[in-house]
Every structure is written in C-alpha cells, then in structure tokens.
Protein backbone atom coordinates (compact mmCIF):
# COMPACT_ATOMS: atom_id res chain seq x y z
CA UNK A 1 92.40 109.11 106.67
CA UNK A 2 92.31 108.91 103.01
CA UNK A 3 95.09 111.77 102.83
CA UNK A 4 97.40 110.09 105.16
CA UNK A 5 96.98 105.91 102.79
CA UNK A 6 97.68 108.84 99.63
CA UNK A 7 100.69 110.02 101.51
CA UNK A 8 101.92 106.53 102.81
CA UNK A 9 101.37 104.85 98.77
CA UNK A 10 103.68 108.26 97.63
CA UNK A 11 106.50 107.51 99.84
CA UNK A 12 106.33 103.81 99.28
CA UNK A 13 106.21 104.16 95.33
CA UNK A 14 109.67 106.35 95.69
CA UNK A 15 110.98 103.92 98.20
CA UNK A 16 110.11 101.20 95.93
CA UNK A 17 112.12 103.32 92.92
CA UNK A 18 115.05 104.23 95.35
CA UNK A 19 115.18 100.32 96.69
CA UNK A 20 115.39 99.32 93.03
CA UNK A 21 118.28 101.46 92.17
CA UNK A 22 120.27 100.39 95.52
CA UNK A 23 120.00 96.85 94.45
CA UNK A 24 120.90 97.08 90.69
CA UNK A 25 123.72 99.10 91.99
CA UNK A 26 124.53 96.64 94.66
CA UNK A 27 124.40 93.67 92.03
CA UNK A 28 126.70 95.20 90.29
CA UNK A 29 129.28 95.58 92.87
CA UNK A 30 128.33 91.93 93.99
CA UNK A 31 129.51 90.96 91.03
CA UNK A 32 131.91 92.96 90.09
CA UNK A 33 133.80 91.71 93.86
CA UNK A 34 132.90 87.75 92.84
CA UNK A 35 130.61 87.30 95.44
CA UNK A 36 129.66 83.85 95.76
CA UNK A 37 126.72 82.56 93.62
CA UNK A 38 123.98 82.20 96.42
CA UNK A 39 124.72 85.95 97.27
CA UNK A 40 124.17 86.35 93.37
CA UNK A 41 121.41 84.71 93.00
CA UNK A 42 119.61 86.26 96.18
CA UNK A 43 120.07 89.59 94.28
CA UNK A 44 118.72 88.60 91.09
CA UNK A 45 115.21 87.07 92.86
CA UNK A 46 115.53 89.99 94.62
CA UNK A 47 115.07 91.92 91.67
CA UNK A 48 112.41 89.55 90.46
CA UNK A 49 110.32 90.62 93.65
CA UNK A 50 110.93 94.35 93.03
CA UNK A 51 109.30 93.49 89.20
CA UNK A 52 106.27 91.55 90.93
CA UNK A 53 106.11 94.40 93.78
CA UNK A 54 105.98 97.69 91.51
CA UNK A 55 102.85 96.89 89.38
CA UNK A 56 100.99 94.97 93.11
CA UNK A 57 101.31 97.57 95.14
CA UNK A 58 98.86 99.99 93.90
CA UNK A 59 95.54 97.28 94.85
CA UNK A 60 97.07 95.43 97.17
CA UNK A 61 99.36 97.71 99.47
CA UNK A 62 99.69 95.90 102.68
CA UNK A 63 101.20 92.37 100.53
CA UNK A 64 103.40 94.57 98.34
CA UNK A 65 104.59 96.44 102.02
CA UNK A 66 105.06 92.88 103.65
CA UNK A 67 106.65 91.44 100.89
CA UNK A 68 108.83 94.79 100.24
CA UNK A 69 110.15 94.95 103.89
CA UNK A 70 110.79 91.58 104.72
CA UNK A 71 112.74 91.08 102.03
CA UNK A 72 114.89 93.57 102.61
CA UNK A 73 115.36 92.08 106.42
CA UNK A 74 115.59 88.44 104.85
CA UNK A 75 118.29 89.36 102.27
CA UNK A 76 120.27 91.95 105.11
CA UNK A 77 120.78 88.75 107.16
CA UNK A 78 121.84 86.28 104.55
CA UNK A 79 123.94 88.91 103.03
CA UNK A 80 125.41 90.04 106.60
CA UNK A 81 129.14 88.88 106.05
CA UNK A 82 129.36 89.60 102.63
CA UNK A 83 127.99 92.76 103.15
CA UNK A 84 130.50 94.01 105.75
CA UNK A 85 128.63 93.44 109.04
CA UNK A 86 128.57 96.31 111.56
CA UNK A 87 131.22 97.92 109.32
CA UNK A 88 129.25 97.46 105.99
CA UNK A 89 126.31 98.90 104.14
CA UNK A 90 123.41 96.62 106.31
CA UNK A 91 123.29 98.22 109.23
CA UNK A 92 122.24 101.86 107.28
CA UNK A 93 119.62 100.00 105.02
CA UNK A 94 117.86 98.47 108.27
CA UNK A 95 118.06 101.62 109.92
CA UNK A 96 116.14 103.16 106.40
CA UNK A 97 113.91 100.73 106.54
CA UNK A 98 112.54 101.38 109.87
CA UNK A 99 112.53 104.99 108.75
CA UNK A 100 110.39 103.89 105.73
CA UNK A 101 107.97 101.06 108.02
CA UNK A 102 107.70 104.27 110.14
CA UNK A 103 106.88 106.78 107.43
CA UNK A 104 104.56 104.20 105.16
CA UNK A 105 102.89 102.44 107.52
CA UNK A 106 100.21 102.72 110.35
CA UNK A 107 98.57 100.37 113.28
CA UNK A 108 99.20 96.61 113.64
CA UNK A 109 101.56 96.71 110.52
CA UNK A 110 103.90 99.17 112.01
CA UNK A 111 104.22 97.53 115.27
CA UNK A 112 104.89 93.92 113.95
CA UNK A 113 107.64 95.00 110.85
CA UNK A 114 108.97 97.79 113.25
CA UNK A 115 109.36 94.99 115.93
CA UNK A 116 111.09 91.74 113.41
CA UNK A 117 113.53 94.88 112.94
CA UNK A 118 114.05 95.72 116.14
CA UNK A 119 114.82 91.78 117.00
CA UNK A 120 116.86 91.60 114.20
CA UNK A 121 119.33 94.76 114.82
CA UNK A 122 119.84 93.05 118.40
C-alpha cells in the first residue's frame, strides 16, 4: 500500500509542476487577449493556491488533492466562455484531470472528485 501513496504523491508532484506551467502560460495569454479583470484575477489566486499547494502537499495530501482538483473544476466553469467552451482548451483540462483524480487517487476520494467531474462535463 505504501508503494502505491509513493506512486500517487510522484504523479501528483509532476501534475502539480505541469498545472503550474499551464496556468502561467494561460495568464499570459489571458492577458495578452484583455480578458476581463475577474478572469484575471481568478488566474492570479489561482496561482496563489498553486504557491500554498506545492509546499502542503507533502503532510497533508488529501487537502492539497481537494484543493488542487477543485480548483481546477471551479476555475474551468467560471472561465467556460472565455475559454472557448466545447471548442476551447476546458474541455481537454477536465478530461486530464479525471485522468490525474484517476491516476493519484484511491477509494472514497476517487469516487466523489471523479463524480463533481462527471456532473460537471454533463
């Protein structure tokens, strides 16, 4: 069991690295387009929960994996038009997501992140 929490905390910590890159990248090109400033802002805390979620997750796994996840579903619907909808980059990140809930997580966890997705992509 140990092996497979090792394996999970690996995956997150690159998903965590990969996330953080996406979203500087995707702040840029928010601004770059002149999104409007609530779309800004949700980047920038955003970013702010990335800096509290990097050093958390190493003691306290199953916060950082809550807080990691649904933020990425909270800020994919608020950012759903600007984004592009069905056409944009949204529908790609939830569908990594679940890829990453599936890969990083185990038990009741899994079922209830896997499942806000689920109700979310319908």
């Amino acid at each position: 069991m140990e092996t497979i929490q090792s394996f999970e905390r690996r995956v997150f910590h690159y998903g965590l690295i990969v996330a953080i890159v996406f979203r500087l990248i995707r702040s840029v090109h928010e601004f770059m387009i002149d999104s409007p400033m609530p779309v800004l802002l949700l980047g920038s805390f955003n970013l702010l929960l990335f800096a509290v979620i990097f050093p958390l997750y190493r003691k306290h796994f199953s916060i950082a994996f809550v807080i990691f996840f649904f933020q990425i579903l909270l800020t994919s619907i608020l950012t759903w038009n600007n984004a592009g909808g069905w056409n944009g980059s949204v529908p790609y990140v939830l569908l990594v997501a679940m890829v990453g809930i599936a890969i990083t997580s185990h038990g009741v966890l899994q079922f209830i992140a896997l499942f806000a997705y689920g109700i979310t992509i319908l």
